[in-house]
N, C-alpha and C. Protein backbone atom coordinates (compact mmCIF):
# COMPACT_ATOMS: atom_id res chain seq x y z
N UNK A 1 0.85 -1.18 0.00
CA UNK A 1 0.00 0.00 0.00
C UNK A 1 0.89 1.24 0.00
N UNK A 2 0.46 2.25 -0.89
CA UNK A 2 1.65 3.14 -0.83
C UNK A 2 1.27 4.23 0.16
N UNK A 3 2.29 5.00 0.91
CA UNK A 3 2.03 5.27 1.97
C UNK A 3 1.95 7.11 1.20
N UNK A 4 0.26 7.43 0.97
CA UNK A 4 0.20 8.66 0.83
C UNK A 4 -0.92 9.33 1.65
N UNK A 5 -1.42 10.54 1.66
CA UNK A 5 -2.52 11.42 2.39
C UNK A 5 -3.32 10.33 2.19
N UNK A 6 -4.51 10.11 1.21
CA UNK A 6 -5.70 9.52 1.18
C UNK A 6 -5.54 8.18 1.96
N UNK A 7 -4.68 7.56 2.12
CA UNK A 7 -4.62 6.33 2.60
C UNK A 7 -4.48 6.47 4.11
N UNK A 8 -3.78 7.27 4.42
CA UNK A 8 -3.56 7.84 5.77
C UNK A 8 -4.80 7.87 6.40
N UNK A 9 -5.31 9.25 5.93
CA UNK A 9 -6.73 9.66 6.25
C UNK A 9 -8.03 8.73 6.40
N UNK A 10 -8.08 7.46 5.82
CA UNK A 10 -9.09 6.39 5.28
C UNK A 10 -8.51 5.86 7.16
N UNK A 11 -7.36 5.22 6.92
CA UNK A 11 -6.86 4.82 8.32
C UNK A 11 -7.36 5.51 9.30
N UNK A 12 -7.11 6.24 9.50
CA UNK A 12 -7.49 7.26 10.40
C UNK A 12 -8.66 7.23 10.96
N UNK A 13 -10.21 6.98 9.97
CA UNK A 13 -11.16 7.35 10.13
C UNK A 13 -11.68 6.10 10.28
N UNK A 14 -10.80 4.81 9.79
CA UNK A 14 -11.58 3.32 10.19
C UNK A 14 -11.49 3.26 11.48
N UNK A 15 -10.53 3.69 11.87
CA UNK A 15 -9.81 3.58 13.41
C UNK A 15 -10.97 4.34 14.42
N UNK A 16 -10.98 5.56 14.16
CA UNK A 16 -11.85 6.06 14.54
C UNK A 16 -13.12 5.23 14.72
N UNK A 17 -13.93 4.87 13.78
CA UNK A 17 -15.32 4.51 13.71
C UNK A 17 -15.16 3.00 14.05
N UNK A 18 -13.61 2.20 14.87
CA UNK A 18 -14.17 1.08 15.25
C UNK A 18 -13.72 1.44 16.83
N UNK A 19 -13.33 2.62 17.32
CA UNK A 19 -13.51 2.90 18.13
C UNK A 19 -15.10 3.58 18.71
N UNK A 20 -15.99 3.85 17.88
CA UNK A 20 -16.99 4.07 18.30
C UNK A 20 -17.79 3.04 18.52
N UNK A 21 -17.80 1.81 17.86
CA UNK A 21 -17.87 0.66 17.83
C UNK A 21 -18.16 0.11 19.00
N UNK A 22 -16.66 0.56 19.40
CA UNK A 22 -16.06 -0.05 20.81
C UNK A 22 -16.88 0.44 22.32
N UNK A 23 -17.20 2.06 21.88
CA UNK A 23 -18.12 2.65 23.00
C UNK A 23 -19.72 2.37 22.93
N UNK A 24 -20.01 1.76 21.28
CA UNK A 24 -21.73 1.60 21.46
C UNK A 24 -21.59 0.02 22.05
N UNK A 25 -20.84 -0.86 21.78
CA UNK A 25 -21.05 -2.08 22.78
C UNK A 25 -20.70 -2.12 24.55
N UNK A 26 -20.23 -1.00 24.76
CA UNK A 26 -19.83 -0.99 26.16
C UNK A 26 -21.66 -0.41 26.65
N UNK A 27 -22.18 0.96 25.75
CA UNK A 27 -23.14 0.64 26.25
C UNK A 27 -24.38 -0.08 26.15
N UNK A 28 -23.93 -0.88 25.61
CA UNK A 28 -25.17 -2.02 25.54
C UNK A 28 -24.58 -2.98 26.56
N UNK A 29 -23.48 -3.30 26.66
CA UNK A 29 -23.57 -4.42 28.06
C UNK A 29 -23.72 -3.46 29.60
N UNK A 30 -22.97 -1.70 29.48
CA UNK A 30 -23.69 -1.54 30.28
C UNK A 30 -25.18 -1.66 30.89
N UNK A 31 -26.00 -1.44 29.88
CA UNK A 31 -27.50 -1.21 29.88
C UNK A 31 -28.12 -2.98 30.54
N UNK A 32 -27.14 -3.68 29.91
CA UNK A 32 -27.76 -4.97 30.64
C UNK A 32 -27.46 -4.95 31.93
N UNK A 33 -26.58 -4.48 32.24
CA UNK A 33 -25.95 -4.45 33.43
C UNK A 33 -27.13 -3.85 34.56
N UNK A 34 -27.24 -3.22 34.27
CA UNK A 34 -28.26 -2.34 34.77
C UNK A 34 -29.48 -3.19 34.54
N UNK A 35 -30.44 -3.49 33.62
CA UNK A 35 -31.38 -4.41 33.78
C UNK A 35 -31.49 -5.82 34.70
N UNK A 36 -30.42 -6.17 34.84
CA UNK A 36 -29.84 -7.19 35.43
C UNK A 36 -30.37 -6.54 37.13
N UNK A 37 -30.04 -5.30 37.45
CA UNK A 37 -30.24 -4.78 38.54
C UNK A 37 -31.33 -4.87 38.45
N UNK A 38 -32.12 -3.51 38.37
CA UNK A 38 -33.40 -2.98 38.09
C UNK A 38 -34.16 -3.70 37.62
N UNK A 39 -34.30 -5.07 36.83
CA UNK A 39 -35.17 -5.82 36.24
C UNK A 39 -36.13 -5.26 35.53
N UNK A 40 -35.87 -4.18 34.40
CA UNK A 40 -36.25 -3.51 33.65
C UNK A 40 -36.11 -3.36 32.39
N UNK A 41 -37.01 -4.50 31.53
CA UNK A 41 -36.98 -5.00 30.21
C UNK A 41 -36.96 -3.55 29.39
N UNK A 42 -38.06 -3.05 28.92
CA UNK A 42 -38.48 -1.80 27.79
C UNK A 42 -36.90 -1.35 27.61
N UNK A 43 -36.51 -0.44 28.85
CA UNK A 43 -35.79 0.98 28.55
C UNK A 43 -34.75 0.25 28.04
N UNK A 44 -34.17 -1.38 28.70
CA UNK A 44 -32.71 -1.71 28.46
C UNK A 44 -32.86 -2.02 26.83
N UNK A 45 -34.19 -2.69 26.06
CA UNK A 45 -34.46 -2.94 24.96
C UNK A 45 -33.79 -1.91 24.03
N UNK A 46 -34.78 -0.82 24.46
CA UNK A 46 -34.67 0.71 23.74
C UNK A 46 -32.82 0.75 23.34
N UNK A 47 -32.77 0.70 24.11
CA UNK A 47 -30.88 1.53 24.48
C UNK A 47 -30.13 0.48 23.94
N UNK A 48 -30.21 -1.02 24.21
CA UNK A 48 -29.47 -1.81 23.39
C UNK A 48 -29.20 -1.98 21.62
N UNK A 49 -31.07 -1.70 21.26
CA UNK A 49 -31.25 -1.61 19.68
C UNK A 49 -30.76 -0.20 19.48
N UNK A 50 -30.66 0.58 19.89
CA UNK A 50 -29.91 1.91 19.39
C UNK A 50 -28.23 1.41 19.42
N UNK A 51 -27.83 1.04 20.41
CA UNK A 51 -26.48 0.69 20.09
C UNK A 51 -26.02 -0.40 18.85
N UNK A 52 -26.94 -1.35 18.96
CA UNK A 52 -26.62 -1.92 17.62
C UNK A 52 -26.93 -1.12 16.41
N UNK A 53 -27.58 -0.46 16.37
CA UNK A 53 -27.72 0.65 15.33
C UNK A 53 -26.72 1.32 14.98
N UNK A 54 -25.76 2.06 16.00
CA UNK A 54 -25.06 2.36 15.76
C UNK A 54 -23.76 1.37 14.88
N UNK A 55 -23.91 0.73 15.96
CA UNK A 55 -22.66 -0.63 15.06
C UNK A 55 -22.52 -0.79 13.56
N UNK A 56 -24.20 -1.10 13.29
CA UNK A 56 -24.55 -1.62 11.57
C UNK A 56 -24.29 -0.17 11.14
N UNK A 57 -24.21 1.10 10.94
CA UNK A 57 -24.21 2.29 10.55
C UNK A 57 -22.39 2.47 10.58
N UNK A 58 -21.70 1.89 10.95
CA UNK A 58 -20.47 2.12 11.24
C UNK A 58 -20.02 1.02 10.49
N UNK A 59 -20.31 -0.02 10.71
CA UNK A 59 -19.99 -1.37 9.80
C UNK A 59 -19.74 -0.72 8.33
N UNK A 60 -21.45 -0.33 7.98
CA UNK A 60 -20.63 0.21 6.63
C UNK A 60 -19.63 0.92 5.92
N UNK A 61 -19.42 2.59 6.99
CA UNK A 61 -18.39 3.19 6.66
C UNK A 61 -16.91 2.37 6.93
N UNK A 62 -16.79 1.72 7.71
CA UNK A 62 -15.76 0.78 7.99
C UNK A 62 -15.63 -0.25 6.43
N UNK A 63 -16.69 -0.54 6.19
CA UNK A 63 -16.77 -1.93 4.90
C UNK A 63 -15.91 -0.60 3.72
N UNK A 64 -16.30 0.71 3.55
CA UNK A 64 -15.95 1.49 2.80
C UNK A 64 -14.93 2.16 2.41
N UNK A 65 -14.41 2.69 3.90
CA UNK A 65 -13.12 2.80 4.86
C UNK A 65 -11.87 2.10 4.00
N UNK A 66 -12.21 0.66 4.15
CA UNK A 66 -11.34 -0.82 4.42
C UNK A 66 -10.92 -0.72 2.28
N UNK A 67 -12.34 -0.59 1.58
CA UNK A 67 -12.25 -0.68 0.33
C UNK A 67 -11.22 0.28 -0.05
N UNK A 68 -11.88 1.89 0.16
CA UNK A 68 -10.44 2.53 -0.24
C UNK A 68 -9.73 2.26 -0.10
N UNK A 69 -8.79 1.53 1.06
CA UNK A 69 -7.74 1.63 0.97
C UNK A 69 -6.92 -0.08 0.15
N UNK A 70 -7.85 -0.85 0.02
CA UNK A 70 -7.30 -1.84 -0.44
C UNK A 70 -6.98 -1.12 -1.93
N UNK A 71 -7.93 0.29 -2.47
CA UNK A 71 -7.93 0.37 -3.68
C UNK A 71 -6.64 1.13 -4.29
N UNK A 72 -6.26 1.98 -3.34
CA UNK A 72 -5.47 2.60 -3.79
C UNK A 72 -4.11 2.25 -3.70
């Protein structure tokens, strides 16, 4: 891979977005965590499917991310 700006930058931003990754699954096991306490199905539901939301929304720029740079 040749080591220029665009490739850099692509890096940069996969990194980034699997670090966000990293914070929407913390709060989804937080949120169980908490249900686990509270025994409170709905809200932990709510908050878990938003975090996977986030994930699949990041997956792609990551799937996209990953392409540029194989491309260039």
């Amino acid at each position: 891979m040749p080591n220029n700006s665009d490739s850099n930058i692509a890096v940069a931003d996969a990194l980034t977005l699997i670090l966000h990754n990293q914070h929407a699954l913390a709060a989804a096991i937080e949120e169980v965590a908490v249900w686990l306490s509270a025994n409170g199905v709905a809200v932990v539901a709510n908050n878990a499917v938003m975090a996977m939301e986030t994930l699949d929304t990041n997956a792609i720029a990551i799937t996209d991310a990953i392409m540029r740079i194989r491309q260039s």
